[in-house]
PDB file of N, CA and C in Angstrom:
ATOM      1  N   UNK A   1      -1.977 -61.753  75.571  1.00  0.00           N
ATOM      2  CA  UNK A   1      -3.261 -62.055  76.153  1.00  0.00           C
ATOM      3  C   UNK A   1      -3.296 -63.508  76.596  1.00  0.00           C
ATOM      4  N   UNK A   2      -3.878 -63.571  77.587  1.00  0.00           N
ATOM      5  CA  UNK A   2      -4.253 -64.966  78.225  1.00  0.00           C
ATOM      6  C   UNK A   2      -4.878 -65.996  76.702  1.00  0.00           C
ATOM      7  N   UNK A   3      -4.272 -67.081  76.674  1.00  0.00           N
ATOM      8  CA  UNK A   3      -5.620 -67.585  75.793  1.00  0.00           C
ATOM      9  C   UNK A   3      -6.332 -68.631  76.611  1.00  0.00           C
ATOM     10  N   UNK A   4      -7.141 -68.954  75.909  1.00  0.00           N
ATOM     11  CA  UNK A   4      -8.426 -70.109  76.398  1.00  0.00           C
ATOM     12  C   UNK A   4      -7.239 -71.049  76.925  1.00  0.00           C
ATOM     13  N   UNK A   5      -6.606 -71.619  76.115  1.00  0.00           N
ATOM     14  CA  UNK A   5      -5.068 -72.792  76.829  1.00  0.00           C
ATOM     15  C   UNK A   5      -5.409 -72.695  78.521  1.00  0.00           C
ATOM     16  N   UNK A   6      -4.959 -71.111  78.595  1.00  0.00           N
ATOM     17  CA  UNK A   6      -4.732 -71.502  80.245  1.00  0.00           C
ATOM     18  C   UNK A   6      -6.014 -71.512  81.017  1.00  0.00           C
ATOM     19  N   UNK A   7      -7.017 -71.807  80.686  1.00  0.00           N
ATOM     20  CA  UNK A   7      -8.076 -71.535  81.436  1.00  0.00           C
ATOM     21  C   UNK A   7      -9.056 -73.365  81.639  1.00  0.00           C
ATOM     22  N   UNK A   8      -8.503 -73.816  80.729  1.00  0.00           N
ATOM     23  CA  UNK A   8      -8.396 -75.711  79.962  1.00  0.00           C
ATOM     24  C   UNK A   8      -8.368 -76.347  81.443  1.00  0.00           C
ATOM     25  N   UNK A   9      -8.971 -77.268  81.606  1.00  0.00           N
ATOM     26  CA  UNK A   9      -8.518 -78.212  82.815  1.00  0.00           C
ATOM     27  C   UNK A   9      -8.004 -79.194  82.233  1.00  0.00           C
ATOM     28  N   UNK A  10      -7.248 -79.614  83.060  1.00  0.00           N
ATOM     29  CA  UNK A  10      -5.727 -80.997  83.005  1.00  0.00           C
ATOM     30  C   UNK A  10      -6.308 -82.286  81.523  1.00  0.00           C
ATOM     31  N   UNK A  11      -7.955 -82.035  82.295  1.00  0.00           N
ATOM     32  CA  UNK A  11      -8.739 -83.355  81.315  1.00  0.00           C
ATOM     33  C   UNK A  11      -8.854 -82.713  79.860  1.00  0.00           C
ATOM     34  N   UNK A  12      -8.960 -81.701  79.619  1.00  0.00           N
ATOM     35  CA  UNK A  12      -9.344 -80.921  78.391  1.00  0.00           C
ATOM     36  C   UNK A  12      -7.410 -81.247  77.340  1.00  0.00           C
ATOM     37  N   UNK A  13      -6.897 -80.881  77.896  1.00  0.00           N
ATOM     38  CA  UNK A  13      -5.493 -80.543  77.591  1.00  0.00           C
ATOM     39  C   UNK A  13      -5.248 -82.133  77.353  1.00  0.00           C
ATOM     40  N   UNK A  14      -5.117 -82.764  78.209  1.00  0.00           N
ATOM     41  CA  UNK A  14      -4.970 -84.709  77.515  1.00  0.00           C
ATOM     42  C   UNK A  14      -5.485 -84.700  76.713  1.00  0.00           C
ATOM     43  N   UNK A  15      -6.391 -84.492  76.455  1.00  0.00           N
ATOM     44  CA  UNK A  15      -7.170 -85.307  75.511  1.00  0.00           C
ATOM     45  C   UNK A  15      -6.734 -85.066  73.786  1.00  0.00           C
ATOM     46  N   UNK A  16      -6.366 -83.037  74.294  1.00  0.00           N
ATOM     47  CA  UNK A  16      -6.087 -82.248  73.053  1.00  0.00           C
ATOM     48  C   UNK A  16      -4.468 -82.886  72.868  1.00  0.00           C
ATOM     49  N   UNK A  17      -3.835 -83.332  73.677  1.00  0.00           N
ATOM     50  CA  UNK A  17      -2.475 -83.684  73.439  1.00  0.00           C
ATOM     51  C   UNK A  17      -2.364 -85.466  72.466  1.00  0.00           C
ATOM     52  N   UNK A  18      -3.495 -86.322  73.412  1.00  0.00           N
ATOM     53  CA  UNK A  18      -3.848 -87.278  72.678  1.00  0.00           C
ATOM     54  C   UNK A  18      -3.807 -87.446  71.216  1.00  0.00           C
ATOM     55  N   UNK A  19      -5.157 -86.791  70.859  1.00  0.00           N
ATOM     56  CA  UNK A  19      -5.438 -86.829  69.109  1.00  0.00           C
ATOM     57  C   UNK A  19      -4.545 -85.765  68.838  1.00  0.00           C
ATOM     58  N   UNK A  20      -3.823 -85.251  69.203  1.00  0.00           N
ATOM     59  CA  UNK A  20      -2.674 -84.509  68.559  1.00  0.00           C
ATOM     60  C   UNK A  20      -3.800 -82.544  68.006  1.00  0.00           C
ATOM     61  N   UNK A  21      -5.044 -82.218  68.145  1.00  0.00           N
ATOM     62  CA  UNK A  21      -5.098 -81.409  67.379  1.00  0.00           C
ATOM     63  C   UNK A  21      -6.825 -81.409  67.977  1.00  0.00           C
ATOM     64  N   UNK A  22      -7.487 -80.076  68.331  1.00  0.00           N
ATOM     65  CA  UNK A  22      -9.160 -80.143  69.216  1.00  0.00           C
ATOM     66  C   UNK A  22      -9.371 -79.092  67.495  1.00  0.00           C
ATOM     67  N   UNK A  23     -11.022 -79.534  67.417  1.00  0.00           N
ATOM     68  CA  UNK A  23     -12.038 -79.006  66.708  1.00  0.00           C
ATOM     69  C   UNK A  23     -12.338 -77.393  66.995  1.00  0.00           C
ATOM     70  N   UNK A  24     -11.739 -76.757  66.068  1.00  0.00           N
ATOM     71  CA  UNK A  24     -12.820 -75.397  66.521  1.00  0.00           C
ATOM     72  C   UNK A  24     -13.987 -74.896  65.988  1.00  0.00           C
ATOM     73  N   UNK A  25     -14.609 -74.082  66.125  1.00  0.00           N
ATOM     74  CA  UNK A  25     -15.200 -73.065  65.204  1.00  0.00           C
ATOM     75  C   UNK A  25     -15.439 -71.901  65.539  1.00  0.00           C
ATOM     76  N   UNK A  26     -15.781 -71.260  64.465  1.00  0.00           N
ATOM     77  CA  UNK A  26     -16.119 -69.640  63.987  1.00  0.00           C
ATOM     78  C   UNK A  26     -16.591 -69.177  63.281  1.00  0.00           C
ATOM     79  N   UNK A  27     -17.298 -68.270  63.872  1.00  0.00           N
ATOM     80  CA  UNK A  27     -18.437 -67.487  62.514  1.00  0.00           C
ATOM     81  C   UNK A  27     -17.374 -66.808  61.799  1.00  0.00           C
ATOM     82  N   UNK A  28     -18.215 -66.564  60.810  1.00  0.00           N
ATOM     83  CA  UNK A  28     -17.607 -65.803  59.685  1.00  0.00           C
ATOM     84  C   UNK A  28     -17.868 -63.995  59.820  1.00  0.00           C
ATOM     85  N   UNK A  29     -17.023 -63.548  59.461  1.00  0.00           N
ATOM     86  CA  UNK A  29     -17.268 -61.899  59.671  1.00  0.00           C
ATOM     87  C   UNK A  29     -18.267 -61.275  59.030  1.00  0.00           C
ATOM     88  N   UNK A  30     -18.361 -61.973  57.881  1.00  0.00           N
ATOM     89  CA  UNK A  30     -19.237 -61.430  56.458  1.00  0.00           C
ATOM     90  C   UNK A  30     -21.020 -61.894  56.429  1.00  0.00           C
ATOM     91  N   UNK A  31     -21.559 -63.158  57.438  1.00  0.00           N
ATOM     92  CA  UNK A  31     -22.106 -63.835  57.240  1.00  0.00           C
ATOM     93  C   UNK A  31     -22.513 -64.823  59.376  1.00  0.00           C
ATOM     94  N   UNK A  32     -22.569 -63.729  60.027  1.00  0.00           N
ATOM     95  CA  UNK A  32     -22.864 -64.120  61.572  1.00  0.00           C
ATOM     96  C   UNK A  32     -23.235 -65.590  61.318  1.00  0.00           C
ATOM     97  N   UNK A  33     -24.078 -66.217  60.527  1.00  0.00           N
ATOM     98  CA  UNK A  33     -25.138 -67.471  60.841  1.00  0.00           C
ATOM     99  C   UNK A  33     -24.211 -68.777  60.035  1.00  0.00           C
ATOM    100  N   UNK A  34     -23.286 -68.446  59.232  1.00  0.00           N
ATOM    101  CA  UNK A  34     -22.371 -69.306  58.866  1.00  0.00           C
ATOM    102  C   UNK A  34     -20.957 -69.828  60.015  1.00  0.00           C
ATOM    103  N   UNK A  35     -20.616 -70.439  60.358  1.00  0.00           N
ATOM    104  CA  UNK A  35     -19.501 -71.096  60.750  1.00  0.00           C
ATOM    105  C   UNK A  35     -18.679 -71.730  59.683  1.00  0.00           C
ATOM    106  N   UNK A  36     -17.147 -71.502  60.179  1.00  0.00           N
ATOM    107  CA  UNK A  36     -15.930 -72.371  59.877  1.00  0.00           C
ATOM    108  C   UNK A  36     -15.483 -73.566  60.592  1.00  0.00           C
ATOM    109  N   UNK A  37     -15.890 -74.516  60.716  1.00  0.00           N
ATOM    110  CA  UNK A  37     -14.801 -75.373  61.367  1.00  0.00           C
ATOM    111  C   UNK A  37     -13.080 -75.737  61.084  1.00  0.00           C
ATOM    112  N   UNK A  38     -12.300 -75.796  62.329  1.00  0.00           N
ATOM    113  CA  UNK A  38     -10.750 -75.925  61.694  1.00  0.00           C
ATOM    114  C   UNK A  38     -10.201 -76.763  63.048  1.00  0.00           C
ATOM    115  N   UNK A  39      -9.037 -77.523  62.533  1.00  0.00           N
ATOM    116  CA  UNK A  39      -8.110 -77.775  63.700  1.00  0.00           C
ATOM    117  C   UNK A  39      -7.085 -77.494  64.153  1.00  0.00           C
ATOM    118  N   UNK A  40      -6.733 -77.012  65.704  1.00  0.00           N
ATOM    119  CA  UNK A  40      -5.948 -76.636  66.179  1.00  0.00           C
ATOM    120  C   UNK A  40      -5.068 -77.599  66.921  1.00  0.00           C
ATOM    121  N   UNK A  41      -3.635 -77.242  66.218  1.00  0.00           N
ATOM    122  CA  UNK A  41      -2.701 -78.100  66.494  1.00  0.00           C
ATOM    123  C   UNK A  41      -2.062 -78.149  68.027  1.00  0.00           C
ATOM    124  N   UNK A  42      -2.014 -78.853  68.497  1.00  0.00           N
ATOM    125  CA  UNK A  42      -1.858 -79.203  69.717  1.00  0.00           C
ATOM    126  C   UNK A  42      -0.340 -78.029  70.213  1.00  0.00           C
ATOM    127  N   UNK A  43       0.864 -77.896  69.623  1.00  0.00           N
ATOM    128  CA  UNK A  43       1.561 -77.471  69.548  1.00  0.00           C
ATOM    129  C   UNK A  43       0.979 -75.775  69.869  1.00  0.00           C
ATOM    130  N   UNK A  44       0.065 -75.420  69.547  1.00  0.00           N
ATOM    131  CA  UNK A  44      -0.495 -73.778  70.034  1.00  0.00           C
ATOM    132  C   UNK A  44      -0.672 -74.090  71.112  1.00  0.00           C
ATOM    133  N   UNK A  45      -0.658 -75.012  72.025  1.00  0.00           N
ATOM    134  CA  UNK A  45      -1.155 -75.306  73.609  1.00  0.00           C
ATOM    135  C   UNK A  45       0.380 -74.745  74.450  1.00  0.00           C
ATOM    136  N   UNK A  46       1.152 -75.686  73.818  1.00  0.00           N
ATOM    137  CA  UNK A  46       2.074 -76.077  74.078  1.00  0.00           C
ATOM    138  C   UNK A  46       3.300 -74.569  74.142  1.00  0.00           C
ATOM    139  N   UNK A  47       3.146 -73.867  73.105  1.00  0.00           N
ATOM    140  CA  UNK A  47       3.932 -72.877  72.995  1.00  0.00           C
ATOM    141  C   UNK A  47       3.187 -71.436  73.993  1.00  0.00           C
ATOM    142  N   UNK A  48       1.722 -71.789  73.895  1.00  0.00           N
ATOM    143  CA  UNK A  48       1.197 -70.385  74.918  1.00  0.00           C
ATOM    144  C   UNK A  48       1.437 -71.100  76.215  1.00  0.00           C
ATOM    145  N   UNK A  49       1.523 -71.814  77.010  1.00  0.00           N
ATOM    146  CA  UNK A  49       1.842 -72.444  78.191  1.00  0.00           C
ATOM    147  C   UNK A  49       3.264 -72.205  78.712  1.00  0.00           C
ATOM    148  N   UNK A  50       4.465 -71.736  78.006  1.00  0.00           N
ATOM    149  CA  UNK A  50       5.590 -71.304  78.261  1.00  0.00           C
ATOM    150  C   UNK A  50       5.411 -70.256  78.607  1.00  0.00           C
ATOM    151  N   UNK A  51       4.679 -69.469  78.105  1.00  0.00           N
ATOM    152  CA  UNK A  51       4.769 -67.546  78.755  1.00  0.00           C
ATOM    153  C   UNK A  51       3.842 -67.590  80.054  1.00  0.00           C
ATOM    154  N   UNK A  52       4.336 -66.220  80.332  1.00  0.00           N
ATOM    155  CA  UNK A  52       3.690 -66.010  81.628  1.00  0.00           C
ATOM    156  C   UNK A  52       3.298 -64.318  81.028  1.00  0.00           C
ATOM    157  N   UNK A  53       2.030 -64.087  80.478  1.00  0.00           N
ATOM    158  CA  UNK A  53       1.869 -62.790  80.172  1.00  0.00           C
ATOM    159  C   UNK A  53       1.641 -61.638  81.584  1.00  0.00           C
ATOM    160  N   UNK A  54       1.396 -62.301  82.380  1.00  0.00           N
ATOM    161  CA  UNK A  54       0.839 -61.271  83.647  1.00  0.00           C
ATOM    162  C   UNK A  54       2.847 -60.603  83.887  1.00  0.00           C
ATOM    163  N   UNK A  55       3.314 -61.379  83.909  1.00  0.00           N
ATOM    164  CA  UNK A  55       5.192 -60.958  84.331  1.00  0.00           C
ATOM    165  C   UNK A  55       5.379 -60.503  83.111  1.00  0.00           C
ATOM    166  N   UNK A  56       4.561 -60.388  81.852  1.00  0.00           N
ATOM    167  CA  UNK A  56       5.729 -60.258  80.874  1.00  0.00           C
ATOM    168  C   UNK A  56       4.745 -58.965  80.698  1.00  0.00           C
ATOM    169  N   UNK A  57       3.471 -58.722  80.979  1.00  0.00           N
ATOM    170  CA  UNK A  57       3.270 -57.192  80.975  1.00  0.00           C
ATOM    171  C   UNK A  57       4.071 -56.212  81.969  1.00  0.00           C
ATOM    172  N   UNK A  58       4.507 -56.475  82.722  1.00  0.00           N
ATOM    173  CA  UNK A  58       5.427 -55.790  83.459  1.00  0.00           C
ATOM    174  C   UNK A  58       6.804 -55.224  82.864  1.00  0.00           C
ATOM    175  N   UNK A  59       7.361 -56.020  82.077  1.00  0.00           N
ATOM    176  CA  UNK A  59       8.454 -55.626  81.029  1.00  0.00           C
ATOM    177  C   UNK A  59       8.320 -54.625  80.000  1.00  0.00           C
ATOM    178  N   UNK A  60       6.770 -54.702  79.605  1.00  0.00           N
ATOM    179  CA  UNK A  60       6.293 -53.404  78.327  1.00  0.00           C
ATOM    180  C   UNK A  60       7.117 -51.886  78.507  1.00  0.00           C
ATOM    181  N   UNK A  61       7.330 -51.581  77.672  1.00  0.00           N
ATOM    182  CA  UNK A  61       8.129 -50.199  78.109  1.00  0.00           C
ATOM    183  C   UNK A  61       7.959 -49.340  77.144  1.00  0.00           C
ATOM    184  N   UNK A  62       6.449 -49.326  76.305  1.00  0.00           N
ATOM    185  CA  UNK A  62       5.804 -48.812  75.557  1.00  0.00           C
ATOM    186  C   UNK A  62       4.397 -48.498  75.507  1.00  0.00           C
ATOM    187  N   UNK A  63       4.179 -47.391  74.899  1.00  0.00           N
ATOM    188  CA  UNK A  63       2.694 -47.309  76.012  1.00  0.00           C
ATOM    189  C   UNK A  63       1.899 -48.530  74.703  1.00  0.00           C
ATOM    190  N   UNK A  64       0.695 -48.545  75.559  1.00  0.00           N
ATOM    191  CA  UNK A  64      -0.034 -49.829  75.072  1.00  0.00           C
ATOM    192  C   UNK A  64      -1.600 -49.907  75.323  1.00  0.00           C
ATOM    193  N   UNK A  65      -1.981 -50.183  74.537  1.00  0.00           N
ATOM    194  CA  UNK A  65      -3.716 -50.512  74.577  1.00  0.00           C
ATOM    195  C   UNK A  65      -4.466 -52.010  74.765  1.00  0.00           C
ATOM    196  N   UNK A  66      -5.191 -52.440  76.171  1.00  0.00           N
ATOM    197  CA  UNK A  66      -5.586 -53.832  75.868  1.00  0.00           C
ATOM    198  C   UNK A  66      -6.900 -53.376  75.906  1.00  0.00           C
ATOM    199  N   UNK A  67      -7.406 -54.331  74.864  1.00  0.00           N
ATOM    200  CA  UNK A  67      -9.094 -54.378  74.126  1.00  0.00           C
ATOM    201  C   UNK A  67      -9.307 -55.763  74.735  1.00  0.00           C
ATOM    202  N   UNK A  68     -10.517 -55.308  75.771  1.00  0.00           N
ATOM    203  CA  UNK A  68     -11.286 -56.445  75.972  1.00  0.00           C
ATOM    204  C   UNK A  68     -12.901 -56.588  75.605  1.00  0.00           C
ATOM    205  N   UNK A  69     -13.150 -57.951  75.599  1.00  0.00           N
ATOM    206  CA  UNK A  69     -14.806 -57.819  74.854  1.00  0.00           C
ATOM    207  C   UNK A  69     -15.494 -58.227  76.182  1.00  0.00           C
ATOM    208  N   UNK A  70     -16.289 -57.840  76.128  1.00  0.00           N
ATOM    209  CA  UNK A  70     -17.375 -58.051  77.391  1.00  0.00           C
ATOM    210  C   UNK A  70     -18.253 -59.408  77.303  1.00  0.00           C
ATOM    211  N   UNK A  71     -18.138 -60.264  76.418  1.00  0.00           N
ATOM    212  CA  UNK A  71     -19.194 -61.615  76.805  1.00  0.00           C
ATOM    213  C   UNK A  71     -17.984 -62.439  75.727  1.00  0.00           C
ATOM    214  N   UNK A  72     -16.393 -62.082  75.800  1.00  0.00           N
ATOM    215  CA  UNK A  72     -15.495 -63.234  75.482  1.00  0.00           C
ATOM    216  C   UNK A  72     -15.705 -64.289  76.924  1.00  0.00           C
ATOM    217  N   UNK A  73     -15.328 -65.593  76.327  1.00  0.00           N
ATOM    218  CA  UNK A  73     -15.467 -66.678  76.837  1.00  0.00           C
ATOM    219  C   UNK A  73     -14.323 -67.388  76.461  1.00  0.00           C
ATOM    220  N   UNK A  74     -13.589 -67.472  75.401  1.00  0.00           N
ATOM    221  CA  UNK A  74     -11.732 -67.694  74.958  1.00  0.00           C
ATOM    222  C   UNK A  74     -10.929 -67.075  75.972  1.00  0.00           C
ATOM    223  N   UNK A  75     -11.211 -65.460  75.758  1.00  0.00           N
ATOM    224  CA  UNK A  75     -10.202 -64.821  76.504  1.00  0.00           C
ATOM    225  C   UNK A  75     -11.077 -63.839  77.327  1.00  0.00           C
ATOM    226  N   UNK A  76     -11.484 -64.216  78.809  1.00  0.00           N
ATOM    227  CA  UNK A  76     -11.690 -63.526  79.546  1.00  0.00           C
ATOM    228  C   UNK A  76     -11.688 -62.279  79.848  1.00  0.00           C
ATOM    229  N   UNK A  77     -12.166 -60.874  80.040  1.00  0.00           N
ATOM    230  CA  UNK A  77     -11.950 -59.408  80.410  1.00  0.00           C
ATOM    231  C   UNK A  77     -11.341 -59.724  81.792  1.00  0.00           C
ATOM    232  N   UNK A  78     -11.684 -60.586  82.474  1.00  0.00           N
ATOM    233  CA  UNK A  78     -11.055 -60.297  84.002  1.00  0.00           C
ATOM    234  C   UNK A  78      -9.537 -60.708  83.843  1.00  0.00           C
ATOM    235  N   UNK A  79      -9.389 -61.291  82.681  1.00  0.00           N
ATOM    236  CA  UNK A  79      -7.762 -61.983  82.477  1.00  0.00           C
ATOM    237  C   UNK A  79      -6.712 -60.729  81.636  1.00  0.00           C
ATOM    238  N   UNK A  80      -7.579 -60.221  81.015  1.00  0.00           N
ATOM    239  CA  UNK A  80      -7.020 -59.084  80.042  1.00  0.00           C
ATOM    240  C   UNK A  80      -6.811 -57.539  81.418  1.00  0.00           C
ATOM    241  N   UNK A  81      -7.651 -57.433  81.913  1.00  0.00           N
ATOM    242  CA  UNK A  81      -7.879 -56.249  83.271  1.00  0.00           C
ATOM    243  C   UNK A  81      -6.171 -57.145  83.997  1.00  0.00           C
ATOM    244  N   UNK A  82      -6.047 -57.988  84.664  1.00  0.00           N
ATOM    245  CA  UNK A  82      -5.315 -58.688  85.605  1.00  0.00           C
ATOM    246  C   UNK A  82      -3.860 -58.444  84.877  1.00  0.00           C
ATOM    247  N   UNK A  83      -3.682 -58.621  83.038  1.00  0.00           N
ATOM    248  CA  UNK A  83      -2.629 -57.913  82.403  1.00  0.00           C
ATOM    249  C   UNK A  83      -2.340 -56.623  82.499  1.00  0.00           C
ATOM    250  N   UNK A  84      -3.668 -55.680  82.245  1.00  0.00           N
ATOM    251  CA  UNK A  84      -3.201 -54.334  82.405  1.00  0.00           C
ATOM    252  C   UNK A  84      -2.881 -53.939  83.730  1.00  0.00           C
ATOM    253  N   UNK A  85      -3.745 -54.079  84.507  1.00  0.00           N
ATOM    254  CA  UNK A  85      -3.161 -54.193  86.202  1.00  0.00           C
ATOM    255  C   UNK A  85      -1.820 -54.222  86.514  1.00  0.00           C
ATOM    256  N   UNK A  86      -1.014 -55.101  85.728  1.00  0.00           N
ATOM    257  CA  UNK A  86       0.230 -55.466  85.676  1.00  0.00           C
ATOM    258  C   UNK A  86       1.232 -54.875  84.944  1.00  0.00           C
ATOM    259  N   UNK A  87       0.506 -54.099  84.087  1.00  0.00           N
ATOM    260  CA  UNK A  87       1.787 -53.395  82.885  1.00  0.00           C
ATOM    261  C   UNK A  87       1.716 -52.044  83.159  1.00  0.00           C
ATOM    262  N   UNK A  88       2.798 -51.692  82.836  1.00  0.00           N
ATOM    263  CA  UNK A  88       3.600 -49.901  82.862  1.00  0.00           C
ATOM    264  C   UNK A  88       2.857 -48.703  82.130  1.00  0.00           C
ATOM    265  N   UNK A  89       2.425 -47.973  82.906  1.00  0.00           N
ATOM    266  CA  UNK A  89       2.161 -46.754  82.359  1.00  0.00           C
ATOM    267  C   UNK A  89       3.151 -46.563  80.868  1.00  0.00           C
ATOM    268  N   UNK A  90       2.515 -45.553  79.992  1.00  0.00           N
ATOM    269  CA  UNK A  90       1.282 -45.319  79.980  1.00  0.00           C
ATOM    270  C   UNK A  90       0.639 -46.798  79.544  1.00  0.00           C
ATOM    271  N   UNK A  91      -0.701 -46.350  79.296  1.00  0.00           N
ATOM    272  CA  UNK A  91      -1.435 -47.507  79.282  1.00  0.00           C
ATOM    273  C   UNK A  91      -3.054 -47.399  79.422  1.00  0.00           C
ATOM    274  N   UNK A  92      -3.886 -48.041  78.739  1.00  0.00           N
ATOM    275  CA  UNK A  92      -5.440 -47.941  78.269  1.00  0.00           C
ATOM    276  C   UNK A  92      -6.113 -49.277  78.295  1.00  0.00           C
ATOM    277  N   UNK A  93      -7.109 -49.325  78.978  1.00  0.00           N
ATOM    278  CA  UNK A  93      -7.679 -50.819  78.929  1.00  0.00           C
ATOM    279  C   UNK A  93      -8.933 -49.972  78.331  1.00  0.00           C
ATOM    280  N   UNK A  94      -9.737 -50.812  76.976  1.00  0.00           N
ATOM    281  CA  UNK A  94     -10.734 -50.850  76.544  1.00  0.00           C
ATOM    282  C   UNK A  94     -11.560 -52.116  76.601  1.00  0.00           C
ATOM    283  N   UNK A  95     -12.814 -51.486  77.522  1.00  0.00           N
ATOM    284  CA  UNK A  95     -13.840 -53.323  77.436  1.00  0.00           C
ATOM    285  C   UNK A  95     -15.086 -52.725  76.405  1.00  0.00           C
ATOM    286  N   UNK A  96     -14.979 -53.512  75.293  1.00  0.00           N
ATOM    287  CA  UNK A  96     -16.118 -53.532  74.488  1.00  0.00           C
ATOM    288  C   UNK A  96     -17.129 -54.343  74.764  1.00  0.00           C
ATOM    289  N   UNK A  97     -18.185 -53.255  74.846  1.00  0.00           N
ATOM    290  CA  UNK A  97     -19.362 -53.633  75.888  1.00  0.00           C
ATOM    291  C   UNK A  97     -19.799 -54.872  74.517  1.00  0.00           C
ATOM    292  N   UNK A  98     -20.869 -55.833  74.593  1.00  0.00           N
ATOM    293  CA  UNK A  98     -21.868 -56.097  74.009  1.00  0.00           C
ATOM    294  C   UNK A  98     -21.111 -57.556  73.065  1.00  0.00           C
ATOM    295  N   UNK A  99     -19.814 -57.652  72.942  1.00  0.00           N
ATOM    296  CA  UNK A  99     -18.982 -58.551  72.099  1.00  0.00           C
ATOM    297  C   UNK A  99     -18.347 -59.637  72.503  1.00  0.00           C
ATOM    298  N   UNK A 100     -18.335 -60.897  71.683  1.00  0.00           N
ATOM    299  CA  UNK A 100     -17.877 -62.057  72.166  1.00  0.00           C
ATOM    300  C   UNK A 100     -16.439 -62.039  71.752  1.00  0.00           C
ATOM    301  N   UNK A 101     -15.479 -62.980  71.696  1.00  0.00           N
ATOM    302  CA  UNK A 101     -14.463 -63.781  70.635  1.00  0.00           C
ATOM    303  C   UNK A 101     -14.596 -63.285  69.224  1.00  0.00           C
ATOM    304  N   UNK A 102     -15.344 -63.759  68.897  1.00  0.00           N
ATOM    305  CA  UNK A 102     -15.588 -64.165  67.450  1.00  0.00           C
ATOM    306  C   UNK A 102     -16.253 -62.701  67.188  1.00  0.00           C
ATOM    307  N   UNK A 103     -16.215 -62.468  66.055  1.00  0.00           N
ATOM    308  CA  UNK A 103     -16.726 -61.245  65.145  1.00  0.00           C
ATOM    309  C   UNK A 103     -17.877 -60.914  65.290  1.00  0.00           C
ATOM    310  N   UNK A 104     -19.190 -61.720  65.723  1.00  0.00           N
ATOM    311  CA  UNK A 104     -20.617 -61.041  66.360  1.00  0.00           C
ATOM    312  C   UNK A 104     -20.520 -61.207  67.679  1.00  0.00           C
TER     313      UNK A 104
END
């Protein structure tokens, strides 16, 4: 799947390369109104930026299911659709209506 990485502009990505590591958060599964904060190491930028998932769904040679959420904002449905578009029968795209990223 696409992540948020590639969707980052040039200024977002310096900055995360700078301090070495960007702020996240996330609700909790158990508890919608609670958040986690954590940091993400710069190095997850760095290693999803080598692939090219749109060419590398083309290689699949197993059937396969992509789940997309309908109000993600990390990982796009039009980016997850643009993978399946691209990969080998057989094959199932699911968009879950009503769902973000995160667990609510």
């Amino acid at each position: 799947m696409p992540s948020s990485n590639q969707t980052k502009s040039g200024k977002i990505i310096e900055e995360w390369k700078e301090k070495g590591f960007k702020m996240s958060t996330r609700d909790l599964p158990n508890d919608k109104n609670k958040n986690r904060k954590y940091r993400v190491k710069f190095f997850h930028i760095e290693d999803s930026l080598q692939y090219d998932v749109v060419e590398d769904a083309r290689k699949i040679e197993v059937p396969v299911i992509f789940i997309a959420r309908e109000l993600d904002t990390t990982c796009l449905p039009k980016y997850v659709k643009e993978i399946y578009d691209n990969a080998n029968e057989p094959k199932k795209f699911i968009l879950t209506p009503g769902i973000g990223h995160d667990y609510c």
